[in-house]
C-alpha atoms as a PDB file:
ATOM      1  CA  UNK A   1       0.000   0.000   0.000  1.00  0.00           C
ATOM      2  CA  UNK A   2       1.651   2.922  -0.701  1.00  0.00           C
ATOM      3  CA  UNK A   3       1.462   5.749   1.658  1.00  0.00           C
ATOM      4  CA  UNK A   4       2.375   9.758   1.149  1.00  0.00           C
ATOM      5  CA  UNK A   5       2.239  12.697   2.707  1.00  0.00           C
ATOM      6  CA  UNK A   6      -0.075  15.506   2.628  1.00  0.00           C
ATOM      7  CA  UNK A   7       1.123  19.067   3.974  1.00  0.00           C
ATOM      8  CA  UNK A   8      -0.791  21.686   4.368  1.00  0.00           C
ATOM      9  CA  UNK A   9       0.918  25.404   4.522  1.00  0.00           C
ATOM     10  CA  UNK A  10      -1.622  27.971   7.041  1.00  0.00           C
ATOM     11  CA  UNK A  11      -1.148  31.207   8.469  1.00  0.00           C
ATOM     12  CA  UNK A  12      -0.252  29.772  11.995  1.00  0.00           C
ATOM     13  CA  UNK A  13       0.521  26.057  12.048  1.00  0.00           C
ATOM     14  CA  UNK A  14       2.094  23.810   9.048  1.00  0.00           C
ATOM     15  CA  UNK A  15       0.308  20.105   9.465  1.00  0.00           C
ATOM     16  CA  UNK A  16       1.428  17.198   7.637  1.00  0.00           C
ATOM     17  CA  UNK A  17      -0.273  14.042   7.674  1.00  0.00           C
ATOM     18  CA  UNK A  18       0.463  10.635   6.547  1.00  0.00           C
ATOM     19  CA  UNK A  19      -2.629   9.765   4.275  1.00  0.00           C
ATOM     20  CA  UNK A  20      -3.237   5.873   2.383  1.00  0.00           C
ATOM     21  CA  UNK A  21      -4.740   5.382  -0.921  1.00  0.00           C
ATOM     22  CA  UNK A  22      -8.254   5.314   0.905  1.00  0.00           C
ATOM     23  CA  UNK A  23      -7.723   9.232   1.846  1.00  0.00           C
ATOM     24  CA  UNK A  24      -8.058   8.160   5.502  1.00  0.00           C
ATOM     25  CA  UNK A  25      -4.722   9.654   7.657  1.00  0.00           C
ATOM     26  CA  UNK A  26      -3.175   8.004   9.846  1.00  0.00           C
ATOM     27  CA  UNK A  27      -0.955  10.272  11.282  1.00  0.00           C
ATOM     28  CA  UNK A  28      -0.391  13.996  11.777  1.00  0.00           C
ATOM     29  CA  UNK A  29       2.545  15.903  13.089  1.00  0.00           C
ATOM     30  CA  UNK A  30       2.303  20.191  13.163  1.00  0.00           C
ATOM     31  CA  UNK A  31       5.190  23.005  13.354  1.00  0.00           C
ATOM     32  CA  UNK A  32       4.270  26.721  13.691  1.00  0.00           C
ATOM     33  CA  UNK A  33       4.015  28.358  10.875  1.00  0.00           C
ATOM     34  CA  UNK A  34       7.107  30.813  10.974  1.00  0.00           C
ATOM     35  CA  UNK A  35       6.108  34.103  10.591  1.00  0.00           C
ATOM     36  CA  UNK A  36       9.914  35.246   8.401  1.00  0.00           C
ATOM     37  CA  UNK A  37       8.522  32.758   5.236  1.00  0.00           C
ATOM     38  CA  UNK A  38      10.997  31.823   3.292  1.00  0.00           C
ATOM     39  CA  UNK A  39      13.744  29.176   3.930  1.00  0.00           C
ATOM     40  CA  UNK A  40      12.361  28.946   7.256  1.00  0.00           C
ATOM     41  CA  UNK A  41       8.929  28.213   6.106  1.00  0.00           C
ATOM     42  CA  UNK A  42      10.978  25.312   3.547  1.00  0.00           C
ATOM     43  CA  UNK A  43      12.858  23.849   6.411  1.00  0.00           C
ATOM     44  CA  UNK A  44       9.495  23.629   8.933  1.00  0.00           C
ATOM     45  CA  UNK A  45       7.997  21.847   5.942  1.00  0.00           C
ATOM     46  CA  UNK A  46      10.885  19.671   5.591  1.00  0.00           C
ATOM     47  CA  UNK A  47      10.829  18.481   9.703  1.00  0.00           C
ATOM     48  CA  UNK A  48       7.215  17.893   9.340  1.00  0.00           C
ATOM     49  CA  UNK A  49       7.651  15.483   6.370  1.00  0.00           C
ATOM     50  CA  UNK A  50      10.643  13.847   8.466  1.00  0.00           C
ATOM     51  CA  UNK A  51       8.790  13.501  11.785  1.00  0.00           C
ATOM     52  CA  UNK A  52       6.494  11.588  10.176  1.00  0.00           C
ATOM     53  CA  UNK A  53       9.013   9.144   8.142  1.00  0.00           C
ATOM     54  CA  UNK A  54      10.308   8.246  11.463  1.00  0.00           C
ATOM     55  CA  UNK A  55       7.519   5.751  11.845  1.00  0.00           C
ATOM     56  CA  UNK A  56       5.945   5.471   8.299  1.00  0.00           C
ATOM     57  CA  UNK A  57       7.351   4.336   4.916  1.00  0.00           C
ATOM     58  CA  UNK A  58       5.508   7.288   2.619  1.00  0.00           C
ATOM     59  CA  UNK A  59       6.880   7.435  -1.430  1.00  0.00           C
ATOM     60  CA  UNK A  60       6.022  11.249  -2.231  1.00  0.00           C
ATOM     61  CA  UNK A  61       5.364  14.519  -0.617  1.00  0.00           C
ATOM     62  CA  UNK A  62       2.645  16.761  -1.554  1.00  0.00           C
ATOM     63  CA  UNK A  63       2.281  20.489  -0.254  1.00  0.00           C
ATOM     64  CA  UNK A  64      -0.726  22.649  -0.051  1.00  0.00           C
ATOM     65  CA  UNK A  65      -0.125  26.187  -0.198  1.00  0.00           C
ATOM     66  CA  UNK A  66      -2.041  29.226  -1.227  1.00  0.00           C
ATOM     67  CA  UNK A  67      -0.703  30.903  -3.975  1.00  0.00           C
ATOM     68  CA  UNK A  68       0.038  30.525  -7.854  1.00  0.00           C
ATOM     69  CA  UNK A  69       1.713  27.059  -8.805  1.00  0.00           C
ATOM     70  CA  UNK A  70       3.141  26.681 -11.809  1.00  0.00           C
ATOM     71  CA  UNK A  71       1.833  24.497 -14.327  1.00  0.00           C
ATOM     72  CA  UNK A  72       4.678  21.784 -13.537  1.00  0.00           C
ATOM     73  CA  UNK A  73       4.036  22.105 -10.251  1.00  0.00           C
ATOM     74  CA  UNK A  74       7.338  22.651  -8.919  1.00  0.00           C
ATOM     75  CA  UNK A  75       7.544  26.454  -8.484  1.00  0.00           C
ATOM     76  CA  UNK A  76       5.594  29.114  -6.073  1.00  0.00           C
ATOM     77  CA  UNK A  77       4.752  31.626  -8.717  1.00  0.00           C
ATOM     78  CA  UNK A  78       3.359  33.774  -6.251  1.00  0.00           C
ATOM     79  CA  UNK A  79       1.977  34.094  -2.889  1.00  0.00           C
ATOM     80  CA  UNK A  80       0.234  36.774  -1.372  1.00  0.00           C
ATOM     81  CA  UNK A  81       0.761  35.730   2.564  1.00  0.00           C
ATOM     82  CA  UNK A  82       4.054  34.241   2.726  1.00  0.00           C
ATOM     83  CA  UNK A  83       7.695  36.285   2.422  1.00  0.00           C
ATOM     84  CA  UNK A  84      10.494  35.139   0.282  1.00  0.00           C
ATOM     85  CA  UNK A  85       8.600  32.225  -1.453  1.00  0.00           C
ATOM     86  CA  UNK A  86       8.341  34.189  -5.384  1.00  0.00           C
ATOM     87  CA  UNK A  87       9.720  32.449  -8.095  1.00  0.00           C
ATOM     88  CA  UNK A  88      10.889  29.712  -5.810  1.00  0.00           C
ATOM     89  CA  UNK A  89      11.577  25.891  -7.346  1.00  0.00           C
ATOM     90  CA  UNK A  90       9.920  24.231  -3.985  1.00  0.00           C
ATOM     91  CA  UNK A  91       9.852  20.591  -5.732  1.00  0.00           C
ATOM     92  CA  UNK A  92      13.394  20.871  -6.004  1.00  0.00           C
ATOM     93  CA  UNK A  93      13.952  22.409  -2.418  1.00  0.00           C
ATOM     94  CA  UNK A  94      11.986  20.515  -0.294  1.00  0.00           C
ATOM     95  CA  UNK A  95      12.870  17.565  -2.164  1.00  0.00           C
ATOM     96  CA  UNK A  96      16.756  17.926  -1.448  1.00  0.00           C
ATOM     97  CA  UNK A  97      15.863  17.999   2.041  1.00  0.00           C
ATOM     98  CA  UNK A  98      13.571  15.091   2.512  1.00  0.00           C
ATOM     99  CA  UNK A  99      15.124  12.902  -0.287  1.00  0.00           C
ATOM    100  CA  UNK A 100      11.939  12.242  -1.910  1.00  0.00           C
ATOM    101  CA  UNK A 101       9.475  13.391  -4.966  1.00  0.00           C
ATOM    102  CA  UNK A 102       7.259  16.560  -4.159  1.00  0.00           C
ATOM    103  CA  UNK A 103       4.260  17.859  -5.735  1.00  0.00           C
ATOM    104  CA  UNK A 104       3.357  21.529  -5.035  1.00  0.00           C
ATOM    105  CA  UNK A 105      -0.015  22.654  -5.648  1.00  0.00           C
ATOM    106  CA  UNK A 106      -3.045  25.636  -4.672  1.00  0.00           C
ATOM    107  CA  UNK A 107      -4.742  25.191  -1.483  1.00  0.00           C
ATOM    108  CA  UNK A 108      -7.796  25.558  -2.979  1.00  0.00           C
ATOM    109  CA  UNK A 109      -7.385  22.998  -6.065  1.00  0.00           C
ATOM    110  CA  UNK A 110      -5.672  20.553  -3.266  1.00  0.00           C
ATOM    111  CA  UNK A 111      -8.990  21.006  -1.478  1.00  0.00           C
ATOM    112  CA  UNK A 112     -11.000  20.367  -4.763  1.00  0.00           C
ATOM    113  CA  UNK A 113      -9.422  16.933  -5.054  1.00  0.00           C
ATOM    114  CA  UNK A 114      -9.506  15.934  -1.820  1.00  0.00           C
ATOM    115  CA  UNK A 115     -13.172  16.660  -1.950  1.00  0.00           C
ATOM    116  CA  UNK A 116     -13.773  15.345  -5.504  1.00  0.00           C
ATOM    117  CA  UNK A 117     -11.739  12.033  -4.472  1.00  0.00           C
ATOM    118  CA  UNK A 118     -13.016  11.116  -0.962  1.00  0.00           C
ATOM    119  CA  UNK A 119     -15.139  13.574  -0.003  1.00  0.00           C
ATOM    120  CA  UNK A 120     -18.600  15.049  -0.978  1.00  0.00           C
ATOM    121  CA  UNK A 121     -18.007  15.309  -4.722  1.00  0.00           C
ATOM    122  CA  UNK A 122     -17.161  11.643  -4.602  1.00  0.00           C
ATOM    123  CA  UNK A 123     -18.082   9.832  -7.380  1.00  0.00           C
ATOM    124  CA  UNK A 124     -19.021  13.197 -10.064  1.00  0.00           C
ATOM    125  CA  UNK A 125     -16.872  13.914 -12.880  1.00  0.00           C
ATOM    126  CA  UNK A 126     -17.992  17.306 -12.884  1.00  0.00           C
ATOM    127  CA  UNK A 127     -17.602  19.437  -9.881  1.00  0.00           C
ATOM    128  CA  UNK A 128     -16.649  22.765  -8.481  1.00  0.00           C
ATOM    129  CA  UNK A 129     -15.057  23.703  -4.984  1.00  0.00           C
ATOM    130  CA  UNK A 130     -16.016  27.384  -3.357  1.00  0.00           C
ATOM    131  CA  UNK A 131     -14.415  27.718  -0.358  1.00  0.00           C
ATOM    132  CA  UNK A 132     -15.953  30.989   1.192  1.00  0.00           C
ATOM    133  CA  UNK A 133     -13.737  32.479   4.099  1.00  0.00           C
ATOM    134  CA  UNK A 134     -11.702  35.788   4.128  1.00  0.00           C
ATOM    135  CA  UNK A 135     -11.816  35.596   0.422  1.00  0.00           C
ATOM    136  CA  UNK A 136     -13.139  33.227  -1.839  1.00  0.00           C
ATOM    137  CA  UNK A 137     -10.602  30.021  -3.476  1.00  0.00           C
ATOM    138  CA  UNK A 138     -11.653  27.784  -5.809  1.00  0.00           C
ATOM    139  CA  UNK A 139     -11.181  24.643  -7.782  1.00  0.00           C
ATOM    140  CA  UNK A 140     -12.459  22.753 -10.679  1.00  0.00           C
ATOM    141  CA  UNK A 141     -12.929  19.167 -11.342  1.00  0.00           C
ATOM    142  CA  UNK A 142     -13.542  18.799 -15.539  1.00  0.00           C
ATOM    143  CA  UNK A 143     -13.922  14.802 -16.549  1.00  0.00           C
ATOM    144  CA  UNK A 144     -12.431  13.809 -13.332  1.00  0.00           C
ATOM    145  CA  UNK A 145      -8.965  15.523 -13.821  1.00  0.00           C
ATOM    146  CA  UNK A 146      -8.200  18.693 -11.697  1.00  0.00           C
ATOM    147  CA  UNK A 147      -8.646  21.874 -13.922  1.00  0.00           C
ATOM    148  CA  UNK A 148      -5.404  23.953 -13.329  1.00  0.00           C
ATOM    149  CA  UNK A 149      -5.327  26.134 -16.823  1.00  0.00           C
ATOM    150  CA  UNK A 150      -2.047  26.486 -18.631  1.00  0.00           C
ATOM    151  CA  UNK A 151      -0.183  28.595 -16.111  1.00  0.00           C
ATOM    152  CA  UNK A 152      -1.433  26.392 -13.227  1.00  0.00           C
ATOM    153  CA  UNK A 153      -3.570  29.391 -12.190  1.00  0.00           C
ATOM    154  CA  UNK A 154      -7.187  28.225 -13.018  1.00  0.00           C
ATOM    155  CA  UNK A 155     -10.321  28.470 -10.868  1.00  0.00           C
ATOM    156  CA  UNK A 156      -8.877  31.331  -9.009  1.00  0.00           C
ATOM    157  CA  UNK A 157     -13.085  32.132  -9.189  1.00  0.00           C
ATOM    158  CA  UNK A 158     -12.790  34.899  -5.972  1.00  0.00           C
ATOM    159  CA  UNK A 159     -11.513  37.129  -8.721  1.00  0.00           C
ATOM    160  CA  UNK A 160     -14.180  37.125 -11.208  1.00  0.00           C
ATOM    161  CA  UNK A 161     -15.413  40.754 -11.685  1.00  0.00           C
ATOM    162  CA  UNK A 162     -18.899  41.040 -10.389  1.00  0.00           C
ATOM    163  CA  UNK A 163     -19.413  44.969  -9.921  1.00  0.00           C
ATOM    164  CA  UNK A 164     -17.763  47.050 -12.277  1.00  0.00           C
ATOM    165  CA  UNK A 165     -16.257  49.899 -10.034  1.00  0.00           C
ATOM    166  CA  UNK A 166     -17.024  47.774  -7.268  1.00  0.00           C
ATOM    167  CA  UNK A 167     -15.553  47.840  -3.728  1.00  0.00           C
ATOM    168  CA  UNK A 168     -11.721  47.256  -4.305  1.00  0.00           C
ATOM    169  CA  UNK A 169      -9.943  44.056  -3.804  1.00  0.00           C
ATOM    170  CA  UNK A 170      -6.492  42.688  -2.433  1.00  0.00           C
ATOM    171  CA  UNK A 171      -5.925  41.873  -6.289  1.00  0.00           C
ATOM    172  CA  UNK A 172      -5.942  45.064  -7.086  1.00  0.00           C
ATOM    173  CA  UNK A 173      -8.687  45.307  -8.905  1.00  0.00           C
ATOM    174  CA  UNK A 174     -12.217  46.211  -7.974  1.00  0.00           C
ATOM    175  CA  UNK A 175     -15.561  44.139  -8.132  1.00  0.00           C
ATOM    176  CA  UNK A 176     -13.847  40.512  -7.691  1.00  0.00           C
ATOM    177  CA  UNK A 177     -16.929  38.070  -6.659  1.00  0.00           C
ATOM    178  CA  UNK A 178     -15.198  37.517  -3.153  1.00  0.00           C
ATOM    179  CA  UNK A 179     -15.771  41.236  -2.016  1.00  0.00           C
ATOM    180  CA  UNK A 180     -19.686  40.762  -2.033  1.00  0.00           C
ATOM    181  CA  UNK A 181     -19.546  37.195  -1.048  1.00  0.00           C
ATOM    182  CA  UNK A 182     -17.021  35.901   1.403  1.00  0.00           C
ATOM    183  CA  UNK A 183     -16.936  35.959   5.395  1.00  0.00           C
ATOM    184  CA  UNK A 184     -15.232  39.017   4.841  1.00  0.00           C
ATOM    185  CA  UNK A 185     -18.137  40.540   2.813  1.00  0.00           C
ATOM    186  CA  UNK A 186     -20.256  38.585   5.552  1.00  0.00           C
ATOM    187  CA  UNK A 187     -18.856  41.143   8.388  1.00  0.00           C
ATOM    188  CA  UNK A 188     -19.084  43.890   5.609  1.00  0.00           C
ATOM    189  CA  UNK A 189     -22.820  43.025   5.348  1.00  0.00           C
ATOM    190  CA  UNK A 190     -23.518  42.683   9.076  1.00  0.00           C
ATOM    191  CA  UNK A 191     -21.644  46.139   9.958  1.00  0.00           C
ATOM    192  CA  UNK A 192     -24.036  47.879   7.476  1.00  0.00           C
ATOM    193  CA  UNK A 193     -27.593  46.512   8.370  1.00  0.00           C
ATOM    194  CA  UNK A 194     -26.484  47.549  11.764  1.00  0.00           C
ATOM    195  CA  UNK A 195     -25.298  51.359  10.786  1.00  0.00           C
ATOM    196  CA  UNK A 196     -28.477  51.446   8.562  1.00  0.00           C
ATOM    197  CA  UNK A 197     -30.386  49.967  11.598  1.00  0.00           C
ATOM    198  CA  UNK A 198     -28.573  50.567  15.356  1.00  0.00           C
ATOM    199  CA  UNK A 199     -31.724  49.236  17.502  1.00  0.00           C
ATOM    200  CA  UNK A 200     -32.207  45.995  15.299  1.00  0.00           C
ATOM    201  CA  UNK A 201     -29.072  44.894  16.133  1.00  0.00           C
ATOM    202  CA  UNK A 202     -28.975  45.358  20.096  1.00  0.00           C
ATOM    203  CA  UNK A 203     -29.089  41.874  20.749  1.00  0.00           C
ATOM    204  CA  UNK A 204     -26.729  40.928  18.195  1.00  0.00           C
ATOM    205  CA  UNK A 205     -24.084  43.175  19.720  1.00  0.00           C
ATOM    206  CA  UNK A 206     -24.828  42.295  22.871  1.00  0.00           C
ATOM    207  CA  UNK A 207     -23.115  38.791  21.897  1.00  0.00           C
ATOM    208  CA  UNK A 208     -19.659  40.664  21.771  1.00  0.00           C
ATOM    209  CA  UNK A 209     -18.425  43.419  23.378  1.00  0.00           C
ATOM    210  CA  UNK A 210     -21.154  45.670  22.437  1.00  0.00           C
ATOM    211  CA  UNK A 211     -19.426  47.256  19.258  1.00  0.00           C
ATOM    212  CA  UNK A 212     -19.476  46.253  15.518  1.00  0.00           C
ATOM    213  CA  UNK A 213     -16.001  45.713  16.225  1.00  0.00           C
ATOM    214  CA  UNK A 214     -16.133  43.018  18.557  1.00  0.00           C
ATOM    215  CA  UNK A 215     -18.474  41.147  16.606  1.00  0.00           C
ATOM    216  CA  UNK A 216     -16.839  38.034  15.321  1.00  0.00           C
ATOM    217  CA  UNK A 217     -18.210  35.169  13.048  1.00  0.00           C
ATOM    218  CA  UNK A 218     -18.916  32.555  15.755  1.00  0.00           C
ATOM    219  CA  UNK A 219     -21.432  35.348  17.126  1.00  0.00           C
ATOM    220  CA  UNK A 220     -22.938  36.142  13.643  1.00  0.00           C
ATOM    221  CA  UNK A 221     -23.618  32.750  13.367  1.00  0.00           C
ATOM    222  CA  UNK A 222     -24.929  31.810  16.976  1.00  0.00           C
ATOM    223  CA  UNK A 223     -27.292  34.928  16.262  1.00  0.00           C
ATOM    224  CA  UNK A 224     -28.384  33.924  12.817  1.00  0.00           C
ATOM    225  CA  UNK A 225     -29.189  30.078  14.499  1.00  0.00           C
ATOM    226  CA  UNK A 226     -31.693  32.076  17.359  1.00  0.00           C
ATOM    227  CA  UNK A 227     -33.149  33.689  14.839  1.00  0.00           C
ATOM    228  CA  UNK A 228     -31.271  37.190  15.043  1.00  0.00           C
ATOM    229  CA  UNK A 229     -32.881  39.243  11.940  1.00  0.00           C
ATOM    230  CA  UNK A 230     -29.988  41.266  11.112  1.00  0.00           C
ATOM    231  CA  UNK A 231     -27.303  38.256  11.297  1.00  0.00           C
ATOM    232  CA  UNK A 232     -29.909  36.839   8.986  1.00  0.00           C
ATOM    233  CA  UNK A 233     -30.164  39.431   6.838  1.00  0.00           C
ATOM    234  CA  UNK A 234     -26.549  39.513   6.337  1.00  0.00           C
ATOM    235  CA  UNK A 235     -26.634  35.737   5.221  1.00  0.00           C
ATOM    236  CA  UNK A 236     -29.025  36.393   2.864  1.00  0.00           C
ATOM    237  CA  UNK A 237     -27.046  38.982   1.622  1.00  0.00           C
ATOM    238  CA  UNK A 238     -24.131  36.647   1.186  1.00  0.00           C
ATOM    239  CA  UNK A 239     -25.860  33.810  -0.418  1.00  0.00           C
ATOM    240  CA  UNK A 240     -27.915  36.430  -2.602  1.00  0.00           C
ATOM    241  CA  UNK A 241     -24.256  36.871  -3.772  1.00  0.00           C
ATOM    242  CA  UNK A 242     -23.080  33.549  -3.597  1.00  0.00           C
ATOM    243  CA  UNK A 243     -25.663  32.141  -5.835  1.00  0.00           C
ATOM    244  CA  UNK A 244     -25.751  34.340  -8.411  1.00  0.00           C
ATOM    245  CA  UNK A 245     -21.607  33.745  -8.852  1.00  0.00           C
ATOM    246  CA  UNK A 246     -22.876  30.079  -8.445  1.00  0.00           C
ATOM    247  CA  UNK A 247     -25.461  30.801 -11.572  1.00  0.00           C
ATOM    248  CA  UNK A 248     -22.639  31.728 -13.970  1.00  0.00           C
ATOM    249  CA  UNK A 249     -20.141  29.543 -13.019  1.00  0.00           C
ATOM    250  CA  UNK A 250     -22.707  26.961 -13.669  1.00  0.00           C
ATOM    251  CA  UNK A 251     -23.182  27.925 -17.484  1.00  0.00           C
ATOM    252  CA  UNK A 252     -19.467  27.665 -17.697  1.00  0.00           C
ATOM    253  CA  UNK A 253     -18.901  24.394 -16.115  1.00  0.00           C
ATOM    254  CA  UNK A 254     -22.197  22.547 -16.028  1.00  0.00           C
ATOM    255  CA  UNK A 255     -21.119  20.673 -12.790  1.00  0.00           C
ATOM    256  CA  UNK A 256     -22.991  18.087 -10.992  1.00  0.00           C
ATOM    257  CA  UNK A 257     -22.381  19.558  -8.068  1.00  0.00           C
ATOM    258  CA  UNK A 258     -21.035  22.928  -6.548  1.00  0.00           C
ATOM    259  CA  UNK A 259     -19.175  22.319  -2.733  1.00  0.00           C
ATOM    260  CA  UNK A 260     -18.714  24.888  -0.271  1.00  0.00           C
ATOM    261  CA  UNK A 261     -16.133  24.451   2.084  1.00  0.00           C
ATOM    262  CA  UNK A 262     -14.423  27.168   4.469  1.00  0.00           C
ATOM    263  CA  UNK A 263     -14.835  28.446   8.023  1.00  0.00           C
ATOM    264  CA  UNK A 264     -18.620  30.147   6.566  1.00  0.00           C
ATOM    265  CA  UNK A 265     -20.025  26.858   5.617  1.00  0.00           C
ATOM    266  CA  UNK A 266     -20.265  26.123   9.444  1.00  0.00           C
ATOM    267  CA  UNK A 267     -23.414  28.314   9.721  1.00  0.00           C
ATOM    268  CA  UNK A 268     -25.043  25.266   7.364  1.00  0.00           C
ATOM    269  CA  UNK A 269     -28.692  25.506   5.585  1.00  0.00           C
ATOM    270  CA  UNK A 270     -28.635  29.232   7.041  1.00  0.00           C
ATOM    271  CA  UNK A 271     -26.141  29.849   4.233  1.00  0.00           C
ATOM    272  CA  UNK A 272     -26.766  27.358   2.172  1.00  0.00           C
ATOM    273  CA  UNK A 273     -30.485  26.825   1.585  1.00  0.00           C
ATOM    274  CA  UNK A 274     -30.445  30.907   0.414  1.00  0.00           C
ATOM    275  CA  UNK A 275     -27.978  30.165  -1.623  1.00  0.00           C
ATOM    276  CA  UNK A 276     -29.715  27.413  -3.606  1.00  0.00           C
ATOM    277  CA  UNK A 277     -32.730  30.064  -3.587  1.00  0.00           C
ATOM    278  CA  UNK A 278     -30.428  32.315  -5.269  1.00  0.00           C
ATOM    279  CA  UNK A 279     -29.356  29.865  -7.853  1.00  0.00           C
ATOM    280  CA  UNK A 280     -32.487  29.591  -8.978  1.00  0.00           C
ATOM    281  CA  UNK A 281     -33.082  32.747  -9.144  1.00  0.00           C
ATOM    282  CA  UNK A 282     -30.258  34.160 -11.353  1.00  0.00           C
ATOM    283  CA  UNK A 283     -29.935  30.972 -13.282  1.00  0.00           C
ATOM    284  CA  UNK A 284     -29.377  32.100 -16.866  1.00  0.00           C
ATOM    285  CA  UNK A 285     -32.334  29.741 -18.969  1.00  0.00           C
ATOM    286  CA  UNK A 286     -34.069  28.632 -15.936  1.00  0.00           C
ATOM    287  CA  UNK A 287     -35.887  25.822 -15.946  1.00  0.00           C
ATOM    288  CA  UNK A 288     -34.716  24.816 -19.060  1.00  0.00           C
ATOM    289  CA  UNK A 289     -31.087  23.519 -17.779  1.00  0.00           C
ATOM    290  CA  UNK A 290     -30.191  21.387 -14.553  1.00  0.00           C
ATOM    291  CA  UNK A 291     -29.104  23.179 -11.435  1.00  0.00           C
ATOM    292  CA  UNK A 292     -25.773  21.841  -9.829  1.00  0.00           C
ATOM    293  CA  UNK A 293     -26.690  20.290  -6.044  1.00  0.00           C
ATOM    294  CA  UNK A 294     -25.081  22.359  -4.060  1.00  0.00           C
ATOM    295  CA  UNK A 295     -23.598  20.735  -1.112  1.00  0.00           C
ATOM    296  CA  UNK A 296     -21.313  21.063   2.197  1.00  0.00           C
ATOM    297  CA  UNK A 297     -17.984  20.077   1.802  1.00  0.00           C
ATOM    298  CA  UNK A 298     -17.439  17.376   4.282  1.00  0.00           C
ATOM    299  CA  UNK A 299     -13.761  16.524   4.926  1.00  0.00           C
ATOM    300  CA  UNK A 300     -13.096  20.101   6.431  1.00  0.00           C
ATOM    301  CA  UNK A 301      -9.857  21.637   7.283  1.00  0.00           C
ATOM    302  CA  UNK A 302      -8.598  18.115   6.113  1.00  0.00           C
ATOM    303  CA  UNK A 303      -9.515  18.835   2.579  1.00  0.00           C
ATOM    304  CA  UNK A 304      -6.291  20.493   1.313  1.00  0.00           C
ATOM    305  CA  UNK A 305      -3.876  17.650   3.424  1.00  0.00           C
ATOM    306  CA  UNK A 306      -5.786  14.447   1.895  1.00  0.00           C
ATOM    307  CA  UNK A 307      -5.762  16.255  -1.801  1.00  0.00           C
ATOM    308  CA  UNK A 308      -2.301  17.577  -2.015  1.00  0.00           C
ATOM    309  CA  UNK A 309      -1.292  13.392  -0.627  1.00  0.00           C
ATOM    310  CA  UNK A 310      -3.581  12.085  -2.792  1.00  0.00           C
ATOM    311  CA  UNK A 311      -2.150  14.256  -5.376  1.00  0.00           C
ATOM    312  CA  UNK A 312       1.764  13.485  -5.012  1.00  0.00           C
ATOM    313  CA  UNK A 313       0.337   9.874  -5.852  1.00  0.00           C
ATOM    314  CA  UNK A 314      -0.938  10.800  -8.867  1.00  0.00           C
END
């Protein structure tokens, strides 16, 4: 049986797992993530991989990291979060260190797989991966191959231009689809139902420290689950948003399914059941073509770990 292992790169801890062919792991070791980047950053990723070779006989490495990959998949194009990782050849530096074959690719196509191979896309040919949380990532599963474009930079869908002029984005430009329909644009939502609206939200305050400020997703959603009409509001807001991106992502794809994955997705059918709503909604010819199932992705912060394994296999 051959065994690999799956590492996945966040902003505060660097976990590597040792996955099977089954996508089940069977063992886990984490470093901080250090905050210089870098060769530090390559080294931690390194004494992950090694920890876990101590006690298991794994034949690849695979690495999860947001960013842009290159088509190869051996060099960090580009990363917007981590220092002194541009332009780098990681295959080749990571495998010098741990003496064995590495595959570098996206968080959020990692995730895609992971979900497309053993988790709720299982089984579809066709499927697409939103993961909503500060922004939006994405991945795309076309005849049961991962979609990654020519330069390795496909399904970056968080970028699409939705508003022309729109509220400006870390991309630099303005508009992208993950300004109106992320966790971030969640909060950005929230804060305005409550400046349009200061006595509505008096109980939904009261869950933090009484200010818009010290309102924090957990609370948004713990509101939104009693029934709070503005943290409501500002899911339906979001999913207004989410579907509609949903609706022409459809046209281009045609997936079976659409799964939504990232720290939002815990609030459930409160943003999810909108969402379908939505879909139906702004479907372009609807009722006349099939509407992807849209679904919860269900192997969690996992996702990106079991892919990016399952992916060094491949």
């Amino acid at each position: 049986m051959d065994l690999t292992i799956g590492i996945d790169i966040g902003g505060t801890k660097v976990l590597g797992g040792v996955v099977d062919v089954d996508g089940t792991i069977l063992a886990t070791h984490r470093e901080s993530t250090p905050k210089e980047g870098g060769q530090a950053l390559t080294r931690t990723i390194a004494d992950v991989a090694k920890v876990l070779l101590e006690n298991h006989k794994a034949v690849a490495v695979g690495v999860s990291a947001a960013g842009f990959v290159s088509s190869d998949r051996e060099v960090m194009i580009a990363t917007p979060n981590i220092s002194g990782w541009n332009g780098i050849n990681l295959k080749n530096e990571i495998g010098s260190l741990v003496g064995l074959p590495v595959v570098i690719e996206n968080d959020a196509n990692a995730a895609a797989w992971g979900e497309a191979k053993y988790g709720a896309g299982r089984g579809e040919s066709e499927m697409i991966l939103l993961t909503v949380g500060t922004g939006i990532g994405g991945g795309a599963i076309i005849d049961g191959k991962l979609h990654r474009g020519i330069g390795g930079i496909a399904a970056e869908f968080g970028h699409m231009r939705v508003v022309p002029e729109g509220h400006i984005c870390g991309c630099g430009q303005r508009g992208c689809f993950e300004q109106y329909a992320s966790g971030t644009a969640l909060m950005r939502h929230i804060r305005e139902a409550i400046s349009a609206s200061p006595d509505a939200a008096y109980n939904l305050l009261a869950r933090g420290d009484g200010t818009i400020q010290g309102l924090t997703g957990h609370h948004i959603t713990e509101a939104a689950r009693d029934g709070d009409p503005v943290a409501l509001a500002g899911f339906n807001t979001t999913a207004q948003w989410l579907g509609a991106g949903i609706a022409s992502l459809s046209v281009l794809f045609n997936p079976a399914c659409v799964v939504i994955g990232g720290g939002v997705v815990d609030a459930g059918e409160i943003l999810l059941a909108p969402t379908r709503s939505a879909l139906e909604l702004f479907m372009p010819f609807s009722g006349k073509l099939p509407l992807p199932r849209i679904i919860p992705a269900a192997l969690g912060n996992g996702a990106g770990l079991v892919g990016a394994a399952d992916l060094a296999r491949v």
